[in-house]
Every structure is written in C-alpha cells, then in structure tokens.
C-alpha atoms as a PDB file:
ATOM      1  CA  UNK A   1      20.176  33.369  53.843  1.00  0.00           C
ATOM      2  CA  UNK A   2      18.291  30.109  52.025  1.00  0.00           C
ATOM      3  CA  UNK A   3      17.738  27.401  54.707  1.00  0.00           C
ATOM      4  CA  UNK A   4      19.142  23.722  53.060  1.00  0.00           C
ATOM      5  CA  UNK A   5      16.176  21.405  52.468  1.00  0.00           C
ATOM      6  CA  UNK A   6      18.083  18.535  54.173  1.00  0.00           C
ATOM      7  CA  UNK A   7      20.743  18.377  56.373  1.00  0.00           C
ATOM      8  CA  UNK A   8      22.713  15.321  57.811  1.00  0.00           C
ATOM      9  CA  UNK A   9      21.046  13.411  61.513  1.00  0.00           C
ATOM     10  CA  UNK A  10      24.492  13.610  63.189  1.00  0.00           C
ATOM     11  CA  UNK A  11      25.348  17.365  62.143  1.00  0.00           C
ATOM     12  CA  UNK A  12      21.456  18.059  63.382  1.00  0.00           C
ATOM     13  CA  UNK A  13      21.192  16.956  67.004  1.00  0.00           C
ATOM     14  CA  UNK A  14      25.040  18.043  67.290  1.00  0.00           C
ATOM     15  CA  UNK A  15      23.613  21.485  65.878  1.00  0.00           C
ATOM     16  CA  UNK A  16      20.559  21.287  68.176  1.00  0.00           C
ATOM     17  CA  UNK A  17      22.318  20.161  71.581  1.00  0.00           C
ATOM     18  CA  UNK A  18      21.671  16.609  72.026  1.00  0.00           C
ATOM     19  CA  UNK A  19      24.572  15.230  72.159  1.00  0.00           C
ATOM     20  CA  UNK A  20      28.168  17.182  72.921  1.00  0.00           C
ATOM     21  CA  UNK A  21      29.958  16.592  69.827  1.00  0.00           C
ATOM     22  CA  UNK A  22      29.324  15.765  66.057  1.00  0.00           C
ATOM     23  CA  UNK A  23      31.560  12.731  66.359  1.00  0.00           C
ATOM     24  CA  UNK A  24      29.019  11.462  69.577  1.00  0.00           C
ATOM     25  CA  UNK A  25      26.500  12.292  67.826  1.00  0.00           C
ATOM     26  CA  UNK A  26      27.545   9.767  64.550  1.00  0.00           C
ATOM     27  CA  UNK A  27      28.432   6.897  67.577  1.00  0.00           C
ATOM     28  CA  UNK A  28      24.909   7.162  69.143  1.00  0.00           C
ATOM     29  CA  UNK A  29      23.379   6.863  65.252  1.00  0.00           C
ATOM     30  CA  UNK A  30      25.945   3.833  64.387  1.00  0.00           C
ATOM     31  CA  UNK A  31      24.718   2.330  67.325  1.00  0.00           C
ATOM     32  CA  UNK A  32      21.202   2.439  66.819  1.00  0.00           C
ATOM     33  CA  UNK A  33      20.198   4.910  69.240  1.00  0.00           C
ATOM     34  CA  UNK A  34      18.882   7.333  67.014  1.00  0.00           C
ATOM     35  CA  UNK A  35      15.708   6.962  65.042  1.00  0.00           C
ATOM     36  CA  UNK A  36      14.577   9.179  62.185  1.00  0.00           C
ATOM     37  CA  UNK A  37      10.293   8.475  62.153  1.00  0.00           C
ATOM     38  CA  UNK A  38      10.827   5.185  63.331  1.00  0.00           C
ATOM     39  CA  UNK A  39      13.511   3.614  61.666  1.00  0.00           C
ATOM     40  CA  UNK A  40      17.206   3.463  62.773  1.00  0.00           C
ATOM     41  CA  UNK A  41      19.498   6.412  61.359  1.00  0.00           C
ATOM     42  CA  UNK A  42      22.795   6.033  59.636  1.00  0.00           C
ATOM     43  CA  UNK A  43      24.903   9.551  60.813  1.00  0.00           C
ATOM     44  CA  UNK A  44      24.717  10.494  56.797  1.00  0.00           C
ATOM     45  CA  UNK A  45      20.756   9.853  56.817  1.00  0.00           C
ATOM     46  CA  UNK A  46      18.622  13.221  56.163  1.00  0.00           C
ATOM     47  CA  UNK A  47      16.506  14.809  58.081  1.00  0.00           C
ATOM     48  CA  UNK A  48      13.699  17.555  56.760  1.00  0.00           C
ATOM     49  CA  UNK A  49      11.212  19.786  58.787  1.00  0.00           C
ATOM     50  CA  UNK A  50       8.928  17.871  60.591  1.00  0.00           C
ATOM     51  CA  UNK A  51      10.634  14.435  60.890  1.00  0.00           C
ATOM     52  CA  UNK A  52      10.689  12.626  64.255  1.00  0.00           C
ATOM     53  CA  UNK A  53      14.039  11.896  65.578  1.00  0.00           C
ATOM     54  CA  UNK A  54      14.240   9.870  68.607  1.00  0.00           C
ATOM     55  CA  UNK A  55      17.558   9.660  70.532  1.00  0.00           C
ATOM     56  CA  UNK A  56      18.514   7.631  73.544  1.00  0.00           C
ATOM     57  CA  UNK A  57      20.238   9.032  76.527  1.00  0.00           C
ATOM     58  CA  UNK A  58      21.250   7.145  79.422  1.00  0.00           C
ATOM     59  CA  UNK A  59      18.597   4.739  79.414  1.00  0.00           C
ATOM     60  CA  UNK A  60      15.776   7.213  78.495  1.00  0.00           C
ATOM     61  CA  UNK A  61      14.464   8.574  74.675  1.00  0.00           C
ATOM     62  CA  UNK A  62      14.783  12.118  73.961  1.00  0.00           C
ATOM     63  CA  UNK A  63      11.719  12.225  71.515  1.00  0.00           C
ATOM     64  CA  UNK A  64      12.008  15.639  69.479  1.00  0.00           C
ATOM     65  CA  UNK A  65      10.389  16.862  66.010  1.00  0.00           C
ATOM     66  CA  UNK A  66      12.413  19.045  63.996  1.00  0.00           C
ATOM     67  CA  UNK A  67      10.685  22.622  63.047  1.00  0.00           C
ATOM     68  CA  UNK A  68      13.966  24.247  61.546  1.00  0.00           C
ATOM     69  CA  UNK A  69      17.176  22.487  59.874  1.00  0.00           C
ATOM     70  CA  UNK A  70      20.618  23.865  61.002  1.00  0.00           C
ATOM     71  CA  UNK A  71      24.022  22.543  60.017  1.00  0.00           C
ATOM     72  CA  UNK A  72      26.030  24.873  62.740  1.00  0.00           C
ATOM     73  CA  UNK A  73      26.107  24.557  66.180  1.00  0.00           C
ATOM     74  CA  UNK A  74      24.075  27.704  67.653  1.00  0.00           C
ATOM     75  CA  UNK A  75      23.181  29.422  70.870  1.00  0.00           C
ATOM     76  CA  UNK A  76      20.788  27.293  73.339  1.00  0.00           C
ATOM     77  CA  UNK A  77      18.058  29.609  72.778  1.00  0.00           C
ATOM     78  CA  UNK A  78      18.279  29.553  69.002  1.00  0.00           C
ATOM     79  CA  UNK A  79      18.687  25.688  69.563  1.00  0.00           C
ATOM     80  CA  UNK A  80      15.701  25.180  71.354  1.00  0.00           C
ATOM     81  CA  UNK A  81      13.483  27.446  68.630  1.00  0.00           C
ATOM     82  CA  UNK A  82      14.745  24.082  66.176  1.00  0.00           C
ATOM     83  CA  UNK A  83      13.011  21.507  67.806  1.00  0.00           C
ATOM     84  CA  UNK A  84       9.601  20.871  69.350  1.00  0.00           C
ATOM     85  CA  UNK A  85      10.384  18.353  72.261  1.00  0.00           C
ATOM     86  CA  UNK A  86       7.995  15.829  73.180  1.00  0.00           C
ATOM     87  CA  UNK A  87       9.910  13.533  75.271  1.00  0.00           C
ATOM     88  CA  UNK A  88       7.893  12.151  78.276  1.00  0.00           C
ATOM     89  CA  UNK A  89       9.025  13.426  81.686  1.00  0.00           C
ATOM     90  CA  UNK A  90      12.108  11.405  83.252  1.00  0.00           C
ATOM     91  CA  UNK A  91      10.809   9.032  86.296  1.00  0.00           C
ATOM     92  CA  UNK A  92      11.577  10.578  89.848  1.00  0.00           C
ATOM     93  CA  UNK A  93      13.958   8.676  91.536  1.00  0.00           C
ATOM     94  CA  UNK A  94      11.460   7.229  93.939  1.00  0.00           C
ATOM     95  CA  UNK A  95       9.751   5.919  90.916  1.00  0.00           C
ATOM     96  CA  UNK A  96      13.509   4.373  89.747  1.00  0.00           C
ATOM     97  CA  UNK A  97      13.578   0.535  90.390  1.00  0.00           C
ATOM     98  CA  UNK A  98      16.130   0.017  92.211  1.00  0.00           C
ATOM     99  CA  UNK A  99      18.341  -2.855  91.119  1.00  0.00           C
ATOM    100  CA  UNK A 100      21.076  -4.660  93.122  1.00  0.00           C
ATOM    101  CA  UNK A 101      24.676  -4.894  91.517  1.00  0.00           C
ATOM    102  CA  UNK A 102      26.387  -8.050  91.871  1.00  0.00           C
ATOM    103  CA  UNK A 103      30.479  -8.598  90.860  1.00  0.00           C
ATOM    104  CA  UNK A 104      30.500 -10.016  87.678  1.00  0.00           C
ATOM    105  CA  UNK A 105      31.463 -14.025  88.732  1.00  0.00           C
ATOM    106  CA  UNK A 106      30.453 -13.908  92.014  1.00  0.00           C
ATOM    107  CA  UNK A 107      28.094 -16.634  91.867  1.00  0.00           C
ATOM    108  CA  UNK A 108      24.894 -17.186  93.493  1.00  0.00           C
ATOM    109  CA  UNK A 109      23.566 -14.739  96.481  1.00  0.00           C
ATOM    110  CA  UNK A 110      23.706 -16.415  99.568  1.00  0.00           C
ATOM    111  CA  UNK A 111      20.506 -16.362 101.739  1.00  0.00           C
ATOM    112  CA  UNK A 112      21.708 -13.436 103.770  1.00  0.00           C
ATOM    113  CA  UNK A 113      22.638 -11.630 100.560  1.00  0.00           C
ATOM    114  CA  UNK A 114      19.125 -12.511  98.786  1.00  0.00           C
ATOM    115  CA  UNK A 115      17.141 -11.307 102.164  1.00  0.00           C
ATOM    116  CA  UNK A 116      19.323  -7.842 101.602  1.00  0.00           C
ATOM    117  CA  UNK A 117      18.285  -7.736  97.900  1.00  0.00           C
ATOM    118  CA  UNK A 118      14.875  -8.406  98.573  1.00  0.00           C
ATOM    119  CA  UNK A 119      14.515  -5.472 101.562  1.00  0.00           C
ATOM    120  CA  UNK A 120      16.141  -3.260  98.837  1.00  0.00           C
ATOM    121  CA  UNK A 121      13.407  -3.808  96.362  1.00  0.00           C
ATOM    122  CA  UNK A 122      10.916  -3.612  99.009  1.00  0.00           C
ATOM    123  CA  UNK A 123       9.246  -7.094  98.955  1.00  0.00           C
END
C-alpha cells in the first residue's frame, strides 16, 4: 500500500488522536489553534513528514512532529508510531496559578472579598 505524500491537517490529528472527531478537529484549525511550522492552519492545509503541527488544548500546546501521514483513524498504538511528541510537560497543579472567579457584573471586590482573593493567591 503507497503512503499519500500529503494529507489534509484536520483528517491528520483526527487520524492521530488529538482531537475526538474530524469535524473538532476543522473547529480547532478555523479557530487558530492549530499551527502547521508556525503559521496558522486552514482544516484543508497539508501536512508532509516532518512538519510541526502545534495544537492547543485546554489552555496548553500539544507540540507534535509528524513521522508518518495517515488519512484513517487507527489504533492508539499505531497512532502514537505517527507522531514524535514534543510537547513540554503540563504544570502540576501546585504550580497552577490560581485565579479567583468573579460573576460577570458584579462590580468591584469589597475589602473583605479582596483580603479573600489575596490569601488565595498567597500574598
């Protein structure tokens, strides 16, 4: 069976298991979360062997290079022979900033509420 020499960003980290469906994985590209060698994928854009493609997942970048194109959606351990990933490890949650969540229109803290937001952040 020939390998393709190209094959489409969407249909390749759908194929690959980065995101759960093809149609998620067009979203995330239309949105600018995905980046093909540094600059922002269309879903229709190519990708070859060896590319970059960066994709951002709940606040963090999956950073993966492609070593093998696939069009299908395969097995995770066939998956994870098509991609070398380099992402960075994801912070512990101790090393999470915690940040304090206000109703949207609820004006200003008080000084009692700004004391409690400061003893969260630990100042």
């Amino acid at each position: 069976m020939d390998s393709p020499s190209s094959v489409r960003v969407d249909a390749w980290i759908w194929a690959v298991r980065l995101t759960k469906t093809r149609s998620a994985g067009a979203t995330a590209c239309r949105a600018g979360h995905v980046r093909v060698n540094g600059d922002r994928a269309k879903p229709a854009q190519a990708v070859r062997i060896g590319d970059e493609v960066r994709l951002r997942v709940a606040g963090f970048d999956r950073i993966v290079e492609v070593r093998r194109l696939i069009a299908k959606r395969v097995g995770t351990d066939v998956a994870a022979e098509c991609l070398i990933d380099r992402s960075p490890p994801l912070p512990t949650p101790a090393e999470r900033q915690v940040v304090a969540v206000r109703d949207r229109g609820a004006g200003r803290p008080t000084k009692r509420e700004r004391r409690d937001i400061e003893r969260l952040r630990g100042r």
